[in-house]
Protein backbone atom coordinates (compact mmCIF):
# COMPACT_ATOMS: atom_id res chain seq x y z
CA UNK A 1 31.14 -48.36 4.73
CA UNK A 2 29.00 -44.99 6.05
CA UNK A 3 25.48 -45.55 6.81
CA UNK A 4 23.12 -42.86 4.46
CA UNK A 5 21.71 -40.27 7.04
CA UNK A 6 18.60 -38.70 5.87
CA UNK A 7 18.54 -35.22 7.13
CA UNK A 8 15.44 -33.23 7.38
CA UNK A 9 15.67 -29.29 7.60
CA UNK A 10 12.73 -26.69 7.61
CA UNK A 11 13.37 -23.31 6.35
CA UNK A 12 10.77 -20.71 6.69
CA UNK A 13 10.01 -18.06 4.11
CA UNK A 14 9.70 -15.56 6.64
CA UNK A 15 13.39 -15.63 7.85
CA UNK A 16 14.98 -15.19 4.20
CA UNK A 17 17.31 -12.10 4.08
CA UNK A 18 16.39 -9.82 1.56
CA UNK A 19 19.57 -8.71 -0.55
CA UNK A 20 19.53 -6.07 -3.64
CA UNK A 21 20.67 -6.32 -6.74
CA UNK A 22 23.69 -4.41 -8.02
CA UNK A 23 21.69 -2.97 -10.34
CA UNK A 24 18.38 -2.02 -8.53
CA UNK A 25 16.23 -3.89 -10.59
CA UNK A 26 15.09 -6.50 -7.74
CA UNK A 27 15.86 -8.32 -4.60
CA UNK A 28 16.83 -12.03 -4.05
CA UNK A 29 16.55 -14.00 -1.15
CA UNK A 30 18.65 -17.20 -0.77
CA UNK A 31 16.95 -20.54 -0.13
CA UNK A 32 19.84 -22.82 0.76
CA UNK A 33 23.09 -23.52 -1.57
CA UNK A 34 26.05 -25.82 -1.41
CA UNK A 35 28.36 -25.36 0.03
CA UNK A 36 26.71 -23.21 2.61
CA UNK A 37 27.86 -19.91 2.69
CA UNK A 38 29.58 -19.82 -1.00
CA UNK A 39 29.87 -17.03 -2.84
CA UNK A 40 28.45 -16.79 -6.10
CA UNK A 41 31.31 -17.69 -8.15
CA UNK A 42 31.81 -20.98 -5.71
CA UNK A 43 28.19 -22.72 -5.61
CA UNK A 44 27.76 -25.90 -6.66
CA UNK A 45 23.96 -25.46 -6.47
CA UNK A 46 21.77 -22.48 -5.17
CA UNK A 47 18.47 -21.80 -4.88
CA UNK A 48 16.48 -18.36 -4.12
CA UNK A 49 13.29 -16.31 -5.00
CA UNK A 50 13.74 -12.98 -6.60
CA UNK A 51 11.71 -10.00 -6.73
CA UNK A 52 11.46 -8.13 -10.09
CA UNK A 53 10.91 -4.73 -10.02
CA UNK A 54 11.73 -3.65 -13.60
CA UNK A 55 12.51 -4.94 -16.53
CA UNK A 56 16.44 -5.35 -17.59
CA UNK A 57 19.02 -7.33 -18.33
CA UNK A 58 19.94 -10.80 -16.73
CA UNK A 59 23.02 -11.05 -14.70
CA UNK A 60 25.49 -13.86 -16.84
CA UNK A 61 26.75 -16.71 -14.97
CA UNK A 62 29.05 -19.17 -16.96
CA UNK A 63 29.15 -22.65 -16.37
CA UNK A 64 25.64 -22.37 -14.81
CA UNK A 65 22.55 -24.23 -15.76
CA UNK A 66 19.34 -21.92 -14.49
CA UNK A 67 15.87 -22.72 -14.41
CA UNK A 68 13.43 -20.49 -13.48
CA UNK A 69 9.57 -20.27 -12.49
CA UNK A 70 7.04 -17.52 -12.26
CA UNK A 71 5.51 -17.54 -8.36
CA UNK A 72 3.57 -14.42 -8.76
CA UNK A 73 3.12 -11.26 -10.59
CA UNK A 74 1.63 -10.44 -14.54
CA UNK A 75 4.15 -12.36 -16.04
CA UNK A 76 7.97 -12.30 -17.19
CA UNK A 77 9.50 -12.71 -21.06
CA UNK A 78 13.30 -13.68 -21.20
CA UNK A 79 14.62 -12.44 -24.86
CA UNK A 80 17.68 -14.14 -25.85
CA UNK A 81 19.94 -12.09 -27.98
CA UNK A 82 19.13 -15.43 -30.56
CA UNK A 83 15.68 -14.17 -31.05
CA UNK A 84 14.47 -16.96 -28.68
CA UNK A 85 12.01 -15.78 -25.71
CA UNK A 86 10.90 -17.96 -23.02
CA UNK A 87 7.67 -16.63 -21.70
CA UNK A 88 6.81 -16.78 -18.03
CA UNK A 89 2.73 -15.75 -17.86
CA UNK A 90 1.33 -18.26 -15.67
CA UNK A 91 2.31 -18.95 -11.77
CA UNK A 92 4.25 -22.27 -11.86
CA UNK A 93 5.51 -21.85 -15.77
CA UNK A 94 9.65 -22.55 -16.18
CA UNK A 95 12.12 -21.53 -17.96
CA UNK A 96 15.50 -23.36 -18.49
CA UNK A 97 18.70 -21.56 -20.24
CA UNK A 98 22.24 -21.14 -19.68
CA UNK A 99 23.47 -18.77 -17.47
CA UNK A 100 26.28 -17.62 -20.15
CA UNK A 101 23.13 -16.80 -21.97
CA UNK A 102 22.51 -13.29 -22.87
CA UNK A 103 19.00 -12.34 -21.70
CA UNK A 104 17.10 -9.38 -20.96
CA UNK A 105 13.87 -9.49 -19.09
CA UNK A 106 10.81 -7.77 -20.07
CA UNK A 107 7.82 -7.39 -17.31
CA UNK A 108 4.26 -8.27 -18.39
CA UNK A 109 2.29 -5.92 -16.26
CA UNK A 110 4.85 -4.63 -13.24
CA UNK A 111 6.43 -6.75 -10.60
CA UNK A 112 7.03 -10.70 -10.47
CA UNK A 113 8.30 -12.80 -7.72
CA UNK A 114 10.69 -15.75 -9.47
CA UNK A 115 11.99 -19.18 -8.14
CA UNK A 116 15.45 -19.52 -9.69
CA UNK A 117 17.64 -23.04 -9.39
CA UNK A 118 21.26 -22.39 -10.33
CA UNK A 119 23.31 -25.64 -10.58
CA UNK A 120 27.41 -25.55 -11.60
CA UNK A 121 27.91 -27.51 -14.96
CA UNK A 122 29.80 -30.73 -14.03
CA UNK A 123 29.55 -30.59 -10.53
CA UNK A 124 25.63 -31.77 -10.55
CA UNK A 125 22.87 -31.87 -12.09
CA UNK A 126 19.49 -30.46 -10.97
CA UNK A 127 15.67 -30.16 -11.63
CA UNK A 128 12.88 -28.61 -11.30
CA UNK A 129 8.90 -30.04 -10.87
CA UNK A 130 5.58 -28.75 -9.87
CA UNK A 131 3.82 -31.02 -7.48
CA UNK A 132 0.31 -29.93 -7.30
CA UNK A 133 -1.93 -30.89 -4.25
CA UNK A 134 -1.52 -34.56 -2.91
CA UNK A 135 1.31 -36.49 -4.08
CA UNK A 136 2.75 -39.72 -2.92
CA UNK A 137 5.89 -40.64 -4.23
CA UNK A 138 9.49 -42.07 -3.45
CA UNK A 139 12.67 -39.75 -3.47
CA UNK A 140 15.87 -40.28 -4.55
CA UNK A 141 18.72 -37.78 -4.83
CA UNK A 142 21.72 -36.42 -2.77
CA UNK A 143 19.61 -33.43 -2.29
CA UNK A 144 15.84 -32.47 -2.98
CA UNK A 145 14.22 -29.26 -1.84
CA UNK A 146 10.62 -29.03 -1.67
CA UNK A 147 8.93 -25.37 -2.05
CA UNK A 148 5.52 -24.19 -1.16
CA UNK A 149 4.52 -22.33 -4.22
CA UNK A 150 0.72 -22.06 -3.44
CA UNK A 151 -1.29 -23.01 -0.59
CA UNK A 152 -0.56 -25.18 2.45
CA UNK A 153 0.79 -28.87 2.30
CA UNK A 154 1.77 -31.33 4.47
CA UNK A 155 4.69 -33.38 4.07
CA UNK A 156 5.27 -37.00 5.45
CA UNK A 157 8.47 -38.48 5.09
CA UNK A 158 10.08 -42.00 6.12
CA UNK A 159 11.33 -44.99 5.01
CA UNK A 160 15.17 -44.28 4.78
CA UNK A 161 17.84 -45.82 6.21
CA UNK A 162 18.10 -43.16 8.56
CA UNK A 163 16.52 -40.39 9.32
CA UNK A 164 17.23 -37.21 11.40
CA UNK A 165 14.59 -33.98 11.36
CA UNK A 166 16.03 -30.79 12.03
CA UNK A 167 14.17 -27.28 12.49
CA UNK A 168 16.27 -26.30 15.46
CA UNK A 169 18.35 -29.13 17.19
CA UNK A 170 15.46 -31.95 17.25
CA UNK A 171 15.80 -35.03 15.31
CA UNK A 172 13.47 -37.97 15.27
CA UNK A 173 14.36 -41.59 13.25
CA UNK A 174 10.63 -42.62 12.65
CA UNK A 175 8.45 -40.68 10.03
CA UNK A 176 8.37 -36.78 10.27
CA UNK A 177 5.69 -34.63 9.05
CA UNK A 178 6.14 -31.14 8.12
CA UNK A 179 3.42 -28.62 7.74
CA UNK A 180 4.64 -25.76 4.88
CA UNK A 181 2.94 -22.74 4.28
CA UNK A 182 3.80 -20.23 1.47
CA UNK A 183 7.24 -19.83 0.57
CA UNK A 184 8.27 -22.71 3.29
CA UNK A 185 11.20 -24.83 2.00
CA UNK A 186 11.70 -28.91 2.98
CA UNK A 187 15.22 -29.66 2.04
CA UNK A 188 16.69 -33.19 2.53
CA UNK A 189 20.00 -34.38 2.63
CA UNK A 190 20.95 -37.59 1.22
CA UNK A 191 17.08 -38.94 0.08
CA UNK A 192 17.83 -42.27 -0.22
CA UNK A 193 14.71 -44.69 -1.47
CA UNK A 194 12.99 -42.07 1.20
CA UNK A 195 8.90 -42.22 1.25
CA UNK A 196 7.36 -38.83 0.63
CA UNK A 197 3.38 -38.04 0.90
CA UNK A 198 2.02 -34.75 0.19
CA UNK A 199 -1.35 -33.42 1.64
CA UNK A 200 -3.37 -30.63 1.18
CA UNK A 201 -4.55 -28.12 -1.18
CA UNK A 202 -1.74 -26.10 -2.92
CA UNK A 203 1.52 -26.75 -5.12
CA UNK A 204 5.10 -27.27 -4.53
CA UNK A 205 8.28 -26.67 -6.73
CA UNK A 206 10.22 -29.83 -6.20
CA UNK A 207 14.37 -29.62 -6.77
CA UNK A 208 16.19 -32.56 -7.49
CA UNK A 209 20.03 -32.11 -7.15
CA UNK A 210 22.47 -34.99 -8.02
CA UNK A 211 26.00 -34.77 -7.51
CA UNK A 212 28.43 -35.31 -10.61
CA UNK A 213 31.67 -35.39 -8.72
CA UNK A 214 32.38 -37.83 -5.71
CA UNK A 215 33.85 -35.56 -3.65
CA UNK A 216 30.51 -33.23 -3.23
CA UNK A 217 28.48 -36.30 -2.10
């Protein structure tokens, strides 16, 4: 039997590539996704912030559960072509649809910067939370990514089996704390009955990703 190995890794906000849309509406900027690399018909999960310049139609992705959250900006409204609209006016509201879903985006008052979680139907499953300011709690998943929405937090983890933290190549197996700042990303691999304290002032979007099929775990 494999021992669990916790795996810490830090992605800043500031080394996100900025990619355009095929239609020149925005810009997205990938987080992380599984497997690494995949393109967007392959993901199991992905996760990226997206820059709205106009308003327009949403790009369809079948077999894809989406949720998305409002970081900045006026506000967003998602029309479904059912005559359902899922309005985005506060930082830190979601949205969840289906990315067969016909939707077309309408700005409040000019641009918005989105979180957007994108998880393949039967593959895993996946969620989103808002954590605001200090926050102890234990995790649990094959994969959790924690976002700095707002502020600066502080992020303590331990308790695992195992644990290795990774920025660059340096790995620890006692507790780690992480400092993130705005648009900093925690992700960890295989959080197993892992401790996790937040401190400071601020908000984080928490994922939760669970694996549906064996073979992705």
């Amino acid at each position: 039997m494999s021992t669990s190995l916790t795996t810490l890794t830090l992605i800043r906000g500031a080394d996100l590539v900025a990619s355009p849309w095929k239609n020149g509406g925005g810009v997205t900027r990938e987080v992380a996704a599984f497997p690494a690399g995949a393109a967007l018909d392959a993901f199991v999960w992905r996760v990226s912030v997206a820059d709205v310049a106009r308003a327009g139609p949403f790009s369809r992705f079948a077999g894809i559960d989406r949720t998305l959250a409002l970081l900045s900006g006026a506000g967003m409204l998602l029309d479904e072509a059912d005559g359902v609209t899922h309005a985005l006016r506060e930082p830190l509201d979601i949205a969840r649809f289906a990315g067969e879903t016909a939707i077309d985006a309408r700005l409040v008052d000019g641009a918005t910067r989105d979180f957007n979680l994108m998880v393949r139907c039967g593959a895993a499953t996946g969620e989103v939370d808002v954590w605001r300011d200090a926050r102890h709690t234990q995790l649990d998943a094959d994969v959790v990514l924690l976002f700095c929405a707002q502020g600066e937090l502080r992020v303590t983890t331990g308790g695992g089996a195992e644990a290795t933290a990774t920025t660059t190549t340096t790995t620890t197996t006692t507790t780690t704390t992480t400092t993130l700042m705005m648009n900093d990303t925690l992700r960890i691999d295989d959080a197993r009955a892992l401790s996790c304290e937040v401190e400071g002032t601020g908000a984080l979007l928490a994922v939760t990703i669970r694996y549906t099929e064996p073979s992705q775990a």
